[in-house]
PDB file of N, CA and C in Angstrom:
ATOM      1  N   UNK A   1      -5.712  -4.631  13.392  1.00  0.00           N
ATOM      2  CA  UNK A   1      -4.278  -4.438  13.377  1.00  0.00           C
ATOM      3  C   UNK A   1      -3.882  -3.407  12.318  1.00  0.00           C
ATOM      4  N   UNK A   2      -4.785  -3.061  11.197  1.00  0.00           N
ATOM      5  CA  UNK A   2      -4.444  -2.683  10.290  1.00  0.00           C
ATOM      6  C   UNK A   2      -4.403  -1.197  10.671  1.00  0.00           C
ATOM      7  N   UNK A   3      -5.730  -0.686  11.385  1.00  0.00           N
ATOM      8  CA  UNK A   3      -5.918   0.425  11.837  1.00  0.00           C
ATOM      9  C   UNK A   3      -5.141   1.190  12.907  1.00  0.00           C
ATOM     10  N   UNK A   4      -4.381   0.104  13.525  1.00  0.00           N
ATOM     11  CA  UNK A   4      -3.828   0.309  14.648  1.00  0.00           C
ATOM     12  C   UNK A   4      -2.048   1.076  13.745  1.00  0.00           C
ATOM     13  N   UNK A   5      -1.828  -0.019  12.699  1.00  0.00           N
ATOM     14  CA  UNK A   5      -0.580   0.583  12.024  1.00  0.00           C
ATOM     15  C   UNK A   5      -0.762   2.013  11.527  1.00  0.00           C
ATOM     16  N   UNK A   6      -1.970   2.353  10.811  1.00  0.00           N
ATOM     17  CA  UNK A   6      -2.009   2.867  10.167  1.00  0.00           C
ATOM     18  C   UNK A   6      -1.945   4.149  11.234  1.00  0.00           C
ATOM     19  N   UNK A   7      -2.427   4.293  12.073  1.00  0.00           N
ATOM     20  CA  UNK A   7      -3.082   5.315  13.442  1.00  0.00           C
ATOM     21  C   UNK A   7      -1.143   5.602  13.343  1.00  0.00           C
ATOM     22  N   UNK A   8      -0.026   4.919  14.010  1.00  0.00           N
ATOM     23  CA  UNK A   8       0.822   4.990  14.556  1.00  0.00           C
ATOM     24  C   UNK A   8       1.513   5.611  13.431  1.00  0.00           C
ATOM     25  N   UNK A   9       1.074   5.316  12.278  1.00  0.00           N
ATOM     26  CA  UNK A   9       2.075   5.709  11.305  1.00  0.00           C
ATOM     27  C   UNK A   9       1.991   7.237  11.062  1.00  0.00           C
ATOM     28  N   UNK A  10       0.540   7.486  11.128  1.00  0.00           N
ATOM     29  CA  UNK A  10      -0.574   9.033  10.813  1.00  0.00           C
ATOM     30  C   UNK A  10       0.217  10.040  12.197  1.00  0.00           C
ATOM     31  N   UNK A  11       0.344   8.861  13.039  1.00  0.00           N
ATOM     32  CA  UNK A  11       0.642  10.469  14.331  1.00  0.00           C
ATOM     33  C   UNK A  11       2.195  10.379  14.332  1.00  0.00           C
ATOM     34  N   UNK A  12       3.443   9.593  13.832  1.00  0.00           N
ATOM     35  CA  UNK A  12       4.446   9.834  13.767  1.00  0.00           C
ATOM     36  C   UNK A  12       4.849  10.354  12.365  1.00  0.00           C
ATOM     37  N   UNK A  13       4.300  10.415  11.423  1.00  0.00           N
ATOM     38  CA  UNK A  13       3.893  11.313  10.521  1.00  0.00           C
ATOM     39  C   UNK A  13       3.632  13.068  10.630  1.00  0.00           C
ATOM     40  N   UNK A  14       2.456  12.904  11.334  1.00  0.00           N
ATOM     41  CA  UNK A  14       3.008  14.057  11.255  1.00  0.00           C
ATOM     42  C   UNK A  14       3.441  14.690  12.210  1.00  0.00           C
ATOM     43  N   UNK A  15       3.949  14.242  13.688  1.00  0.00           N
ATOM     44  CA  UNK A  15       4.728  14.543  14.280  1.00  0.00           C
ATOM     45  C   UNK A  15       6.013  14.892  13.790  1.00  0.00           C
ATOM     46  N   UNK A  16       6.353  14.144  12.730  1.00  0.00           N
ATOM     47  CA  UNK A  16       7.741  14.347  11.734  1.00  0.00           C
ATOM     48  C   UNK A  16       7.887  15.467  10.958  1.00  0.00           C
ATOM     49  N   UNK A  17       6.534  15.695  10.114  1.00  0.00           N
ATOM     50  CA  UNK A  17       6.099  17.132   9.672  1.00  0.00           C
ATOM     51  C   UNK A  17       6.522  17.995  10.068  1.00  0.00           C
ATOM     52  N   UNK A  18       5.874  18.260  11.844  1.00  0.00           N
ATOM     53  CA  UNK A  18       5.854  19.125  11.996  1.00  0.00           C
ATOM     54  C   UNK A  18       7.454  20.056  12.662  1.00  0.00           C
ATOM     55  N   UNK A  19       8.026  18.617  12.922  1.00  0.00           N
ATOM     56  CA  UNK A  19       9.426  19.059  13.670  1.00  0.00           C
ATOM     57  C   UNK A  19      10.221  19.339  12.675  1.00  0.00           C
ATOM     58  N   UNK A  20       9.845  18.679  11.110  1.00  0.00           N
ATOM     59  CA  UNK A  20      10.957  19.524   9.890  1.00  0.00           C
ATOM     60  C   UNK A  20      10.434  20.621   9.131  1.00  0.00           C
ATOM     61  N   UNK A  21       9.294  21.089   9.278  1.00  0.00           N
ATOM     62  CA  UNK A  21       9.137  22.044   9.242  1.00  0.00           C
ATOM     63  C   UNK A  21       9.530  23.396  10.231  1.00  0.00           C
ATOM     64  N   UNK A  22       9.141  22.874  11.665  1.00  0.00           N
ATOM     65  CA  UNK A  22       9.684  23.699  12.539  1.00  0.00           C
ATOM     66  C   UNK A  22      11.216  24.295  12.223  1.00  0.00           C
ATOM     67  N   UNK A  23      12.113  23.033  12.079  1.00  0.00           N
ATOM     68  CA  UNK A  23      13.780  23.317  11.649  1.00  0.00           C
ATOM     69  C   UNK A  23      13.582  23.878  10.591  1.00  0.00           C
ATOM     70  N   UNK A  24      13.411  23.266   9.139  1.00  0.00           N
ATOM     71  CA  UNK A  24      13.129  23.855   8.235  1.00  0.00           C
ATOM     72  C   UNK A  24      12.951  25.605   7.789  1.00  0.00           C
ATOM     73  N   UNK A  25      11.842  26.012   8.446  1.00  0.00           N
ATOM     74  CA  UNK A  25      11.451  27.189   8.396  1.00  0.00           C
ATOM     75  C   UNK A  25      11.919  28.592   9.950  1.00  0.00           C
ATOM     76  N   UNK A  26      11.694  28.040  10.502  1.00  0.00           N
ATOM     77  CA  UNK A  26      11.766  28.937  12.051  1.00  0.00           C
ATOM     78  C   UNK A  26      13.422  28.830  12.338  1.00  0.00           C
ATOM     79  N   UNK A  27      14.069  27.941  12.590  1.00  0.00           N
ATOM     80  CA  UNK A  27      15.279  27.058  13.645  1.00  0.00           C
ATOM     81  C   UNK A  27      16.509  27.439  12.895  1.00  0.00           C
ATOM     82  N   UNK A  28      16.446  27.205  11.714  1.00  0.00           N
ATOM     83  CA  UNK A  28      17.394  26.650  10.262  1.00  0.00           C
ATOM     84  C   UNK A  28      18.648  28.011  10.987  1.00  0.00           C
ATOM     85  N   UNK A  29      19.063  28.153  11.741  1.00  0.00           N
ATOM     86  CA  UNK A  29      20.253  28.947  11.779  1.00  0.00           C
ATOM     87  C   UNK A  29      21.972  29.087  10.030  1.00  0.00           C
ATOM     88  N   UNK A  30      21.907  27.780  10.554  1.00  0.00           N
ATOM     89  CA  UNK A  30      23.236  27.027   9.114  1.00  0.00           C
ATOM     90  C   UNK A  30      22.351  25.999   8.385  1.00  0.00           C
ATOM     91  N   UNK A  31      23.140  25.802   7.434  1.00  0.00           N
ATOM     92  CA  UNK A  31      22.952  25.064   6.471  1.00  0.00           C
ATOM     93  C   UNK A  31      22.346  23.511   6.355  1.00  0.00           C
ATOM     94  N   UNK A  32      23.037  22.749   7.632  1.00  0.00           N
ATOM     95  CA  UNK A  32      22.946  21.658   8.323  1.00  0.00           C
ATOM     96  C   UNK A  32      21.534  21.763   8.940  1.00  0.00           C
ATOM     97  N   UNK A  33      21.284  22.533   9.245  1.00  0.00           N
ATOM     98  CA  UNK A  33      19.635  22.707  10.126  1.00  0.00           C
ATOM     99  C   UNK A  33      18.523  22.528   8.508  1.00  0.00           C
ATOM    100  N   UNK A  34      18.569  23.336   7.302  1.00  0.00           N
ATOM    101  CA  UNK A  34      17.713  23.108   6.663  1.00  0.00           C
ATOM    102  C   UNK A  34      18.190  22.206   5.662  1.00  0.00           C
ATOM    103  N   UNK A  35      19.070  20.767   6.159  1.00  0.00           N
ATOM    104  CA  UNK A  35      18.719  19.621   5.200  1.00  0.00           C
ATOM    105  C   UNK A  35      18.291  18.843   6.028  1.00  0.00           C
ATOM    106  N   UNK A  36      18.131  19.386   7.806  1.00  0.00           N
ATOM    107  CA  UNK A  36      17.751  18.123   8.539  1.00  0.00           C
ATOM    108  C   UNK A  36      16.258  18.323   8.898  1.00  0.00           C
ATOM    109  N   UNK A  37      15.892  19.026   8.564  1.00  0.00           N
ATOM    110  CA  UNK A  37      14.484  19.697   8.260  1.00  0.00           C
ATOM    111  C   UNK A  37      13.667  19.035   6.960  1.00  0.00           C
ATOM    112  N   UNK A  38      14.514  19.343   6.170  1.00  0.00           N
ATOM    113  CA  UNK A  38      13.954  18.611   4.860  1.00  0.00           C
ATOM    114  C   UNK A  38      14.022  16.789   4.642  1.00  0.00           C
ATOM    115  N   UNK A  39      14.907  16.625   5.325  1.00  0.00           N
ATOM    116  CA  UNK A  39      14.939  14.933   5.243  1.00  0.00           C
ATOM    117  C   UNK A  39      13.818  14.748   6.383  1.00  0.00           C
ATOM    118  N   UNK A  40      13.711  15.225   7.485  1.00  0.00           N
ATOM    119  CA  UNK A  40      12.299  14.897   8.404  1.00  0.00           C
ATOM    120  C   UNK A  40      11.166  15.017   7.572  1.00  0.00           C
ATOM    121  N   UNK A  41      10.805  16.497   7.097  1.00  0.00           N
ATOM    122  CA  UNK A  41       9.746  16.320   5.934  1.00  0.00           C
ATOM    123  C   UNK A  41       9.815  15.223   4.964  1.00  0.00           C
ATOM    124  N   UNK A  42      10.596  14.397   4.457  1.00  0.00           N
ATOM    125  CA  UNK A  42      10.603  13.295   3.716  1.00  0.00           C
ATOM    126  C   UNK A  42      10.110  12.257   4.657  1.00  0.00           C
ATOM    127  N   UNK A  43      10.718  11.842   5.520  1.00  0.00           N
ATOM    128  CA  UNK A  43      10.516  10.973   6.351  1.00  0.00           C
ATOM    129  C   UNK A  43       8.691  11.451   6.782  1.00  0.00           C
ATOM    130  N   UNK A  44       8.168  12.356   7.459  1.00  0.00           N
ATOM    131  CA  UNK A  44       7.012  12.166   7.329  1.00  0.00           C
ATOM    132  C   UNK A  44       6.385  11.878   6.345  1.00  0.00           C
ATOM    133  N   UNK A  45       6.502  12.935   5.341  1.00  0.00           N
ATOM    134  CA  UNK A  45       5.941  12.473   3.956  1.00  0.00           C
ATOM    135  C   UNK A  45       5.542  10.815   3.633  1.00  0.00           C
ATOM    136  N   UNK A  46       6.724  10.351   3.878  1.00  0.00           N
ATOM    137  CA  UNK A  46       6.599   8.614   3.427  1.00  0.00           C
ATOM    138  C   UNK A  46       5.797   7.703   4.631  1.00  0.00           C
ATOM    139  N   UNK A  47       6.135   8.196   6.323  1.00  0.00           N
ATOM    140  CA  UNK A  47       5.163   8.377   6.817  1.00  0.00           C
ATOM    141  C   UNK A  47       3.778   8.240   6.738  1.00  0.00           C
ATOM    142  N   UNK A  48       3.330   9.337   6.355  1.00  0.00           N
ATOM    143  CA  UNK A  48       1.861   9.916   5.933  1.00  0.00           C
ATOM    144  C   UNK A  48       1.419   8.830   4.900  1.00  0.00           C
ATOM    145  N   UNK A  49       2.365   8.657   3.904  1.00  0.00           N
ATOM    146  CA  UNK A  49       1.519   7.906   2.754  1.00  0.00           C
ATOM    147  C   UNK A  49       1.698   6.301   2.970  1.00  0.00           C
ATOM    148  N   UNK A  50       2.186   5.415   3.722  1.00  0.00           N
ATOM    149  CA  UNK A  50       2.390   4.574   4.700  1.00  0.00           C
ATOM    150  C   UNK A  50       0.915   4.167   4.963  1.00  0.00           C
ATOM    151  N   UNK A  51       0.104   5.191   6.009  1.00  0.00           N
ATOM    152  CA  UNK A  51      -0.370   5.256   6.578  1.00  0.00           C
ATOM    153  C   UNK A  51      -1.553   4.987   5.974  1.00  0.00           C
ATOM    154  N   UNK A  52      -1.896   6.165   5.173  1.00  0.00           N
ATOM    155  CA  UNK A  52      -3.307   6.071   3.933  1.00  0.00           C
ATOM    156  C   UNK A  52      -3.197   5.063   2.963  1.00  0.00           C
ATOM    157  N   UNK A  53      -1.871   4.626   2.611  1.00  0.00           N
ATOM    158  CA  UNK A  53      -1.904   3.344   1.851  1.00  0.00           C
ATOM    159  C   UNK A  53      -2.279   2.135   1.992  1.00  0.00           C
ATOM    160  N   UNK A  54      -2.015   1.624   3.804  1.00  0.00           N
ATOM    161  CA  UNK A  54      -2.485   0.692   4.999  1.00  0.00           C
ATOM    162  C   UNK A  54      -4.182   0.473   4.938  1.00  0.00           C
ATOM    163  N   UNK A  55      -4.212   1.681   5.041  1.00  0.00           N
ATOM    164  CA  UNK A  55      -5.485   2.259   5.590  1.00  0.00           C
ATOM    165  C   UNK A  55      -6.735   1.948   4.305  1.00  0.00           C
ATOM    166  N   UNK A  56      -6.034   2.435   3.387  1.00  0.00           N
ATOM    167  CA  UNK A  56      -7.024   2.033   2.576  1.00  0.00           C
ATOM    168  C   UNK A  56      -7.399   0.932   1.065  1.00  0.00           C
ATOM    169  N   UNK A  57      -6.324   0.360   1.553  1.00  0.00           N
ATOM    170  CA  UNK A  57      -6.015  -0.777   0.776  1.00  0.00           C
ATOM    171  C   UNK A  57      -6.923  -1.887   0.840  1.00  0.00           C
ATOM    172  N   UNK A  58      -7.330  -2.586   0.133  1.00  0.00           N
ATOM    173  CA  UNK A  58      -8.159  -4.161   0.096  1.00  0.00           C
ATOM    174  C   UNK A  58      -7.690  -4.933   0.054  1.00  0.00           C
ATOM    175  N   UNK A  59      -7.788  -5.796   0.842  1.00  0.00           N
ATOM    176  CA  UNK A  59      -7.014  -6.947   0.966  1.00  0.00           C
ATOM    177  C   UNK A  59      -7.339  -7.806  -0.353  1.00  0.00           C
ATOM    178  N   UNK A  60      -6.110  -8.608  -0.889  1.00  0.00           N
ATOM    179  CA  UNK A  60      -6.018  -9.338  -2.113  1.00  0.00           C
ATOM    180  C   UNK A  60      -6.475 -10.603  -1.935  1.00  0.00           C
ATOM    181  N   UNK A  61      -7.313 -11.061  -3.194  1.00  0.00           N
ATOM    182  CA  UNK A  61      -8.252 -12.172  -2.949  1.00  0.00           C
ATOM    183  C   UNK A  61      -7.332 -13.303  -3.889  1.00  0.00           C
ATOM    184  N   UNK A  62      -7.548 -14.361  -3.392  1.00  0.00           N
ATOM    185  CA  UNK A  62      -6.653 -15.777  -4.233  1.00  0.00           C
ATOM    186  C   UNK A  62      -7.630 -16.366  -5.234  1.00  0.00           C
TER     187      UNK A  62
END
């Protein structure tokens, strides 16, 4: 289960990346385009580390 979160988190991650970067850099016509670019890059970002945090964490012993 763990792998399975972690997988979903990694490909909507950086699916998120890549669409605020896309706005971000290429799209950004106004102003409104490169903060909605940059909050997607956040949102992957937290994403991404979600993911590797899941992923590689040990489970806590009692």
């Amino acid at each position: 289960m763990k792998t399975f979160f972690s997988l979903v988190n990694f490909v909507v991650g950086i699916l998120s990346l890549l669409i605020g970067l896309g706005n971000f850099l290429f799209l950004s016509n106004n102003p409104s385009g490169i903060v909605a670019g940059g909050v997607a890059v956040v949102v992957g970002a937290s994403f991404l580390w979600l993911a590797t945090t899941a992923l590689f964490s040990s489970p806590r012993k009692s």
